[in-house]
Protein backbone atom coordinates (compact mmCIF):
# COMPACT_ATOMS: atom_id res chain seq x y z
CA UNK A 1 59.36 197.90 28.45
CA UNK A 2 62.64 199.01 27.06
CA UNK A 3 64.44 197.85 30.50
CA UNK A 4 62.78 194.63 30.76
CA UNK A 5 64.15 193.79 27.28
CA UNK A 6 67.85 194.60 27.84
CA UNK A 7 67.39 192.91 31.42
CA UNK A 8 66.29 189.65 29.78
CA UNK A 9 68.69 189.98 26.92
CA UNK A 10 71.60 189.87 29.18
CA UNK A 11 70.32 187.04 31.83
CA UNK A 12 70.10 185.49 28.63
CA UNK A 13 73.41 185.45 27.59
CA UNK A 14 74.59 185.36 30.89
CA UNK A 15 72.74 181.30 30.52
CA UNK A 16 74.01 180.50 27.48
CA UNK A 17 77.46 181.74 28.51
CA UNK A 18 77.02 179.75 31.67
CA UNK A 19 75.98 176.41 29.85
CA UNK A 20 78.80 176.76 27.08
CA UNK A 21 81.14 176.75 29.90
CA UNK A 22 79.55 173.61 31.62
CA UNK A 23 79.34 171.91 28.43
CA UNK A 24 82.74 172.52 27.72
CA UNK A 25 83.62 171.30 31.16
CA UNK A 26 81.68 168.19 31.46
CA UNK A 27 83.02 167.36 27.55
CA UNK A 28 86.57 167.61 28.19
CA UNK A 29 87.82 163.95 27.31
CA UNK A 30 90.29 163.85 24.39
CA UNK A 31 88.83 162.15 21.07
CA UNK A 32 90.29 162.16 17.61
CA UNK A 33 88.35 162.53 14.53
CA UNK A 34 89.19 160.42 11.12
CA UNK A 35 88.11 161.49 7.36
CA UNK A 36 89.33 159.78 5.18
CA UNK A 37 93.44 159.77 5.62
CA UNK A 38 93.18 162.58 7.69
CA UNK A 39 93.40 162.15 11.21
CA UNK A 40 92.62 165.12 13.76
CA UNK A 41 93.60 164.95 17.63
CA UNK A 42 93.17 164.31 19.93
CA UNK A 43 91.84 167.26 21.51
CA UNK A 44 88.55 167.71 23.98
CA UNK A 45 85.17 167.02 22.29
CA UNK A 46 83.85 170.47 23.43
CA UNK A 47 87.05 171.89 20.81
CA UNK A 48 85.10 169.96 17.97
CA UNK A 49 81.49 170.82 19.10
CA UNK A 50 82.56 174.74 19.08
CA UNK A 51 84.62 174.65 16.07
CA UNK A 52 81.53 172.84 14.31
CA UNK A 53 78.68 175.55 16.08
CA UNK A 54 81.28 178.64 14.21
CA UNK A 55 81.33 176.85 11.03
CA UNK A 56 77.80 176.29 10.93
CA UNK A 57 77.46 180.17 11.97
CA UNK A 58 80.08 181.66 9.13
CA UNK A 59 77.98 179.25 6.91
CA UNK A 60 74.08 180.71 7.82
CA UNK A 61 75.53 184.11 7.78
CA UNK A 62 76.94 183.46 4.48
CA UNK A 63 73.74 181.79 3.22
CA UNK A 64 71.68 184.53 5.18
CA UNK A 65 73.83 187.61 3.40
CA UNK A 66 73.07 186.26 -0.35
CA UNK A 67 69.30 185.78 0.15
CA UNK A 68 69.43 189.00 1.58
CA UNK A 69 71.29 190.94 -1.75
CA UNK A 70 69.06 188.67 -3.82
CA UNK A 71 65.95 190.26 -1.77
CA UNK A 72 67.45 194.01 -2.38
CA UNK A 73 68.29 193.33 -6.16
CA UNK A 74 64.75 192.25 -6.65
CA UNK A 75 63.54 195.22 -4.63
CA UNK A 76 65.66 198.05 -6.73
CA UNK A 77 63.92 196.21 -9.14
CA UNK A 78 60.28 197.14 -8.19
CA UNK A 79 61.17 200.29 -7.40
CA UNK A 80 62.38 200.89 -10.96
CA UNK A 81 59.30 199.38 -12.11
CA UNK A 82 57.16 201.53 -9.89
CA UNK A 83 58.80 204.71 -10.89
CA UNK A 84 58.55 203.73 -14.46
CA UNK A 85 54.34 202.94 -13.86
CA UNK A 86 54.19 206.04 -11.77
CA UNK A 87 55.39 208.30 -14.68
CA UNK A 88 53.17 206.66 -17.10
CA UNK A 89 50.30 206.69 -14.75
CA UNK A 90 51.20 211.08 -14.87
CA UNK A 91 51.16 211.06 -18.71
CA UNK A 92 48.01 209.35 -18.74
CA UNK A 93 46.17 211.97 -16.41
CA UNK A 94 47.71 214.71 -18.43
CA UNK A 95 45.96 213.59 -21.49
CA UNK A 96 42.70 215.50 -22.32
CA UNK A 97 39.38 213.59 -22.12
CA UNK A 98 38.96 213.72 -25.95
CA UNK A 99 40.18 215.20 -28.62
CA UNK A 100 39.34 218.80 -29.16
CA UNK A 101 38.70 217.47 -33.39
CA UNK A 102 36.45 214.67 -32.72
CA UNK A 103 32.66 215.48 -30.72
CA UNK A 104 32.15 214.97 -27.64
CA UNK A 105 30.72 211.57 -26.13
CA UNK A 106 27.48 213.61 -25.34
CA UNK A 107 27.51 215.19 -28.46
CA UNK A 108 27.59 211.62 -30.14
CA UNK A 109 24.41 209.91 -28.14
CA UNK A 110 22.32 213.44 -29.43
CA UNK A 111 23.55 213.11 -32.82
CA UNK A 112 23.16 209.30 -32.86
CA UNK A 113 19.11 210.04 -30.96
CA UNK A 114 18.55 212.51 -33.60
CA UNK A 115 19.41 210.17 -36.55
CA UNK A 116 17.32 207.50 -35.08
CA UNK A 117 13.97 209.59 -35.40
């Protein structure tokens, strides 16, 4: 399963490496691009397409890389929590049942039957 995966990975790429180069090809005619007073070109349309595709990747990986240290500050987070829980959780177990002072609950309910009658 293994082989199949790399095999498809890399016809993969080998398509998408193939199309970039016949967009770029069949999008070659010069344009200029205007914002504002700033005036860019002219230089093939494929140039702009690309240089827009990496922008918009920098920016997702950007975007993608804060959610993901807001995700592991969170998580630290929980595990601090948990570990605090955890060690309460061990003092509670630890505690005796009742106090060695006071009767025990079975104790009580006799004393408590006995009264009664």
């Amino acid at each position: 399963m293994n082989t199949f995966r790399k095999i498809f990975m890399y016809a993969l790429i080998f398509i998408l490496v193939g199309a970039i180069f016949v967009f770029a090809a069949q999008n070659y005619q010069e344009i200029e691009i205007g914002f504002f007073h700033w005036r860019i070109g002219p230089h093939p349309f494929a140039l702009f397409m690309f240089v827009a595709f990496g922008l918009g990747m920098i920016l997702t990986g950007l975007f993608s890389t804060l959610g993901v240290i807001k995700l592991r500050a969170k998580l630290r987070k929980a595990r601090k929590n948990n570990q605090v829980l955890e060690r309460e959780i061990d003092a509670l177990r630890n505690q005796p049942l009742y106090d060695h002072s006071e009767t025990r609950p079975s104790e009580e309910s006799t004393i408590l039957d006995q009264e009664k009658k």
